[in-house]
N, C-alpha and C. Protein backbone atom coordinates (compact mmCIF):
# COMPACT_ATOMS: atom_id res chain seq x y z
N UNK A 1 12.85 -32.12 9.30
CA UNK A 1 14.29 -32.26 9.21
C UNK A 1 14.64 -32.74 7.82
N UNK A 2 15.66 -32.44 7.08
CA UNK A 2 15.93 -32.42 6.04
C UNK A 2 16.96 -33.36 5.51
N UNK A 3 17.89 -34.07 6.57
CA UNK A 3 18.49 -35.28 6.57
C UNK A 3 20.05 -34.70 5.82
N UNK A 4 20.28 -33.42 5.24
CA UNK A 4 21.42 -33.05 4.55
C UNK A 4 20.68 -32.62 3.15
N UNK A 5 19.71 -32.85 2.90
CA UNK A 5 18.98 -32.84 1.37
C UNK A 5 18.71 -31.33 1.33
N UNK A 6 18.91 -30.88 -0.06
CA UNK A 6 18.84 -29.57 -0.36
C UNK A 6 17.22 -29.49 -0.62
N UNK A 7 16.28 -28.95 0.18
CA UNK A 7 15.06 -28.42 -0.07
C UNK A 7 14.50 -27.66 -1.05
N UNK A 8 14.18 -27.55 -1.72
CA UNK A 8 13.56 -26.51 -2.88
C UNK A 8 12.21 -26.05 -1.62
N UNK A 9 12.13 -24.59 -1.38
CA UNK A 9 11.34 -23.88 -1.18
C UNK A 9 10.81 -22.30 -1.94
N UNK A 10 9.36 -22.49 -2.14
CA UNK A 10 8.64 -21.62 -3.53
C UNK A 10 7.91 -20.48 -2.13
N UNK A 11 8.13 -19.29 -2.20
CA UNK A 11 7.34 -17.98 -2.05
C UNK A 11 6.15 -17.92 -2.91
N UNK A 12 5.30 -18.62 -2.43
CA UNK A 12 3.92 -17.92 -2.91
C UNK A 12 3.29 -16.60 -2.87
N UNK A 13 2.93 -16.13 -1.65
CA UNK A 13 2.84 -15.10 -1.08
C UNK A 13 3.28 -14.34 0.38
N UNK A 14 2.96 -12.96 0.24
CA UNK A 14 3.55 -12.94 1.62
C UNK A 14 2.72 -11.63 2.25
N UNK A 15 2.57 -11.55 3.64
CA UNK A 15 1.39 -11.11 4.33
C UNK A 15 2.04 -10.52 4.98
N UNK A 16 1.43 -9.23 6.06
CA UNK A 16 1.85 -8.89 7.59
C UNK A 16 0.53 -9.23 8.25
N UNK A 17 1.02 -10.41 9.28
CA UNK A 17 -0.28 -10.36 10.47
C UNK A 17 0.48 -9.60 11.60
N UNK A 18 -1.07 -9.96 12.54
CA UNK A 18 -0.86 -9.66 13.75
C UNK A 18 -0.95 -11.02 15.28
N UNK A 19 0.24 -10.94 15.44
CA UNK A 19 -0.33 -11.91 16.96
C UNK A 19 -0.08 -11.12 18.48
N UNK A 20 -0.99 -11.23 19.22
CA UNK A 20 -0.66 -10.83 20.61
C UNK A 20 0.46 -11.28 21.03
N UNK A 21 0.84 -10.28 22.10
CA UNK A 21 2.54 -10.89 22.70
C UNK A 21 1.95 -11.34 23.93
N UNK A 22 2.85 -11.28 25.12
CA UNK A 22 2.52 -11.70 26.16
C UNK A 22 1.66 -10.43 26.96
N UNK A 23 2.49 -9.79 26.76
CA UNK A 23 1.22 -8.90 27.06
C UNK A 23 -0.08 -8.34 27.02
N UNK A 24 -0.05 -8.99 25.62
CA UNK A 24 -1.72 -8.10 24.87
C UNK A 24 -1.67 -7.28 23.85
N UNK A 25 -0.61 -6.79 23.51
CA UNK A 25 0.32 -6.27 22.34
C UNK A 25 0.35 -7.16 21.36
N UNK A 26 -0.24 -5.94 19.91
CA UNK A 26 0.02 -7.01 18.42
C UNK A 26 1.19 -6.31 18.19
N UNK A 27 1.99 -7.39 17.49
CA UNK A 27 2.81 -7.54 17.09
C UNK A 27 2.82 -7.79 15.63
N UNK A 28 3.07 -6.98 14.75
CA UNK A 28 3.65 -7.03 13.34
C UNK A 28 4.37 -8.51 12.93
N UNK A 29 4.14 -9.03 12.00
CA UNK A 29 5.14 -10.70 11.70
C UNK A 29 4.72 -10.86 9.99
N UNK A 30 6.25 -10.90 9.93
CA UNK A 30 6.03 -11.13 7.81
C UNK A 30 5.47 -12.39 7.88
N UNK A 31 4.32 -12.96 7.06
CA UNK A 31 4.34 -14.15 6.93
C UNK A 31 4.05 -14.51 5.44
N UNK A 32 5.18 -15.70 5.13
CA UNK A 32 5.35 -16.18 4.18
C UNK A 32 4.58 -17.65 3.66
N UNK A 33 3.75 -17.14 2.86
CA UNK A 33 3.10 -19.05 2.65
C UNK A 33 3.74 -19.35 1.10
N UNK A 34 4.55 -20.35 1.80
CA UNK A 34 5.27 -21.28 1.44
C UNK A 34 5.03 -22.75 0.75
N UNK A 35 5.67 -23.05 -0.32
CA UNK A 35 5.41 -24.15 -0.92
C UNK A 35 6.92 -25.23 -0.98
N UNK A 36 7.07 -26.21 -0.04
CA UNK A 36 8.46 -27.02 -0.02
C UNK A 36 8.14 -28.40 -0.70
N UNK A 37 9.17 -28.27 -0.90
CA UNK A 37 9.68 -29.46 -1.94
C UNK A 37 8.18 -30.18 -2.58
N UNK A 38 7.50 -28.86 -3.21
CA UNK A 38 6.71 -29.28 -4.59
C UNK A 38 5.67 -29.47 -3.67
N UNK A 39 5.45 -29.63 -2.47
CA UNK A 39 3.89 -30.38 -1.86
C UNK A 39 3.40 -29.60 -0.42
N UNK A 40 4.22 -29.32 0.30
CA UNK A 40 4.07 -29.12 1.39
C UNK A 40 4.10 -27.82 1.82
N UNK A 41 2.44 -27.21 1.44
CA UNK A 41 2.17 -25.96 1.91
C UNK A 41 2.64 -25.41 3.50
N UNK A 42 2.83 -24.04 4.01
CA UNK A 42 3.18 -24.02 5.51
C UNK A 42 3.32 -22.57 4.95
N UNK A 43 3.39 -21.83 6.51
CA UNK A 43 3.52 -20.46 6.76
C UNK A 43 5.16 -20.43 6.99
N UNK A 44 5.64 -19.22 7.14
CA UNK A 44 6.90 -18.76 7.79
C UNK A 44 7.01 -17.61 8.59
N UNK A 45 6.76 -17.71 10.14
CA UNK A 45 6.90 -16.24 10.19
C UNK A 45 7.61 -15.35 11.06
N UNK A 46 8.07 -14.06 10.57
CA UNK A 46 9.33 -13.32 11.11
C UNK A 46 8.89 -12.31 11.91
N UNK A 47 9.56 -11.92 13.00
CA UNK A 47 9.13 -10.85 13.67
C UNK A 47 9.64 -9.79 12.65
N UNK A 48 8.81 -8.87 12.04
CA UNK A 48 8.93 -7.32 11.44
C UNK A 48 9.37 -6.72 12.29
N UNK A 49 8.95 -6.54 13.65
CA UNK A 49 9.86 -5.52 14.31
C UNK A 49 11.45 -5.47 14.92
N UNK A 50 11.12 -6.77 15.29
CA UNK A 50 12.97 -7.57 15.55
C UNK A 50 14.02 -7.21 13.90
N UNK A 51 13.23 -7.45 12.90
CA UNK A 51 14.29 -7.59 11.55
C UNK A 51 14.69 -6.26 11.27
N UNK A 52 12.82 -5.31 11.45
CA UNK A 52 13.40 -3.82 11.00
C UNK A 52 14.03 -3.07 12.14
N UNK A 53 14.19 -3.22 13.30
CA UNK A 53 15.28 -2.47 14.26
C UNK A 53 16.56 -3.17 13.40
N UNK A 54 16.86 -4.50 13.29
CA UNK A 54 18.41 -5.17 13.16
C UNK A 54 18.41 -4.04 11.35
N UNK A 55 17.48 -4.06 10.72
CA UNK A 55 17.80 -3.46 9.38
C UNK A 55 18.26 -1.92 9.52
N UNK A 56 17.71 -1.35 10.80
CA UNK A 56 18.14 0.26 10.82
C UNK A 56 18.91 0.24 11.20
N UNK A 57 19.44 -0.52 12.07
CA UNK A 57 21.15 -0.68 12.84
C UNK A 57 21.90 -0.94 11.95
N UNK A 58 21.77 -2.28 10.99
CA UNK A 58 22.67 -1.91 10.14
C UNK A 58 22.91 -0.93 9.19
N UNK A 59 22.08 -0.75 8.34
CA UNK A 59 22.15 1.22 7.62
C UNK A 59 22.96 1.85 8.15
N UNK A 60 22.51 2.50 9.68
CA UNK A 60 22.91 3.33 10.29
C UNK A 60 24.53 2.88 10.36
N UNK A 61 24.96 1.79 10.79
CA UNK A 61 26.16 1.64 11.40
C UNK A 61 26.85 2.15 9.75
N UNK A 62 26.57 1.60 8.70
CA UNK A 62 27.17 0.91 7.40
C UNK A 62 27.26 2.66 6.45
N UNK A 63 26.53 3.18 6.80
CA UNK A 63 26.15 4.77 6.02
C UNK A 63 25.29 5.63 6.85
N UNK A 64 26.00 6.29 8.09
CA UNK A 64 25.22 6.86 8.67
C UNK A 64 24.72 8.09 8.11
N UNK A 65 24.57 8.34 6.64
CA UNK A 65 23.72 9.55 6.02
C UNK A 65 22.32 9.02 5.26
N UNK A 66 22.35 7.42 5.29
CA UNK A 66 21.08 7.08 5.24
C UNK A 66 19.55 7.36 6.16
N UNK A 67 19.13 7.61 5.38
CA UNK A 67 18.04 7.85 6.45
C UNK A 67 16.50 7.24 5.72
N UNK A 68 15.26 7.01 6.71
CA UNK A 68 14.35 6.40 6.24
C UNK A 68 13.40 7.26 6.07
């Protein structure tokens, strides 16, 4: 928790893993290793498939002559 304090967070690198879902299914996830406030290494990670459906929806809605 950050108390109101503006964090400085550094992108080191960034990966696609895989984790099983509940089912047994890998799942795609950006992961970001991260450097905060100067010391405190940590991962970040996003579902790829949740962001890139919400990213084609928007395209699509915003310029539907985009295409991938």
């Amino acid at each position: 928790m950050n108390d109101g304090k503006t964090m400085d967070i550094v992108v080191k690198s960034v990966d696609i893993s895989y984790e099983a879902d509940s089912k047994g299914y890998y799942r795609p996830f950006y992961e970001f290793n991260v450097q905060i406030d100067g010391d405190n290494d940590d991962s970040i990670l996003i579902d790829a498939m949740r962001y890139t459906r919400s990213l084609q929806s928007y395209r699509l809605t915003q310029n539907p002559l985009l295409c991938f």
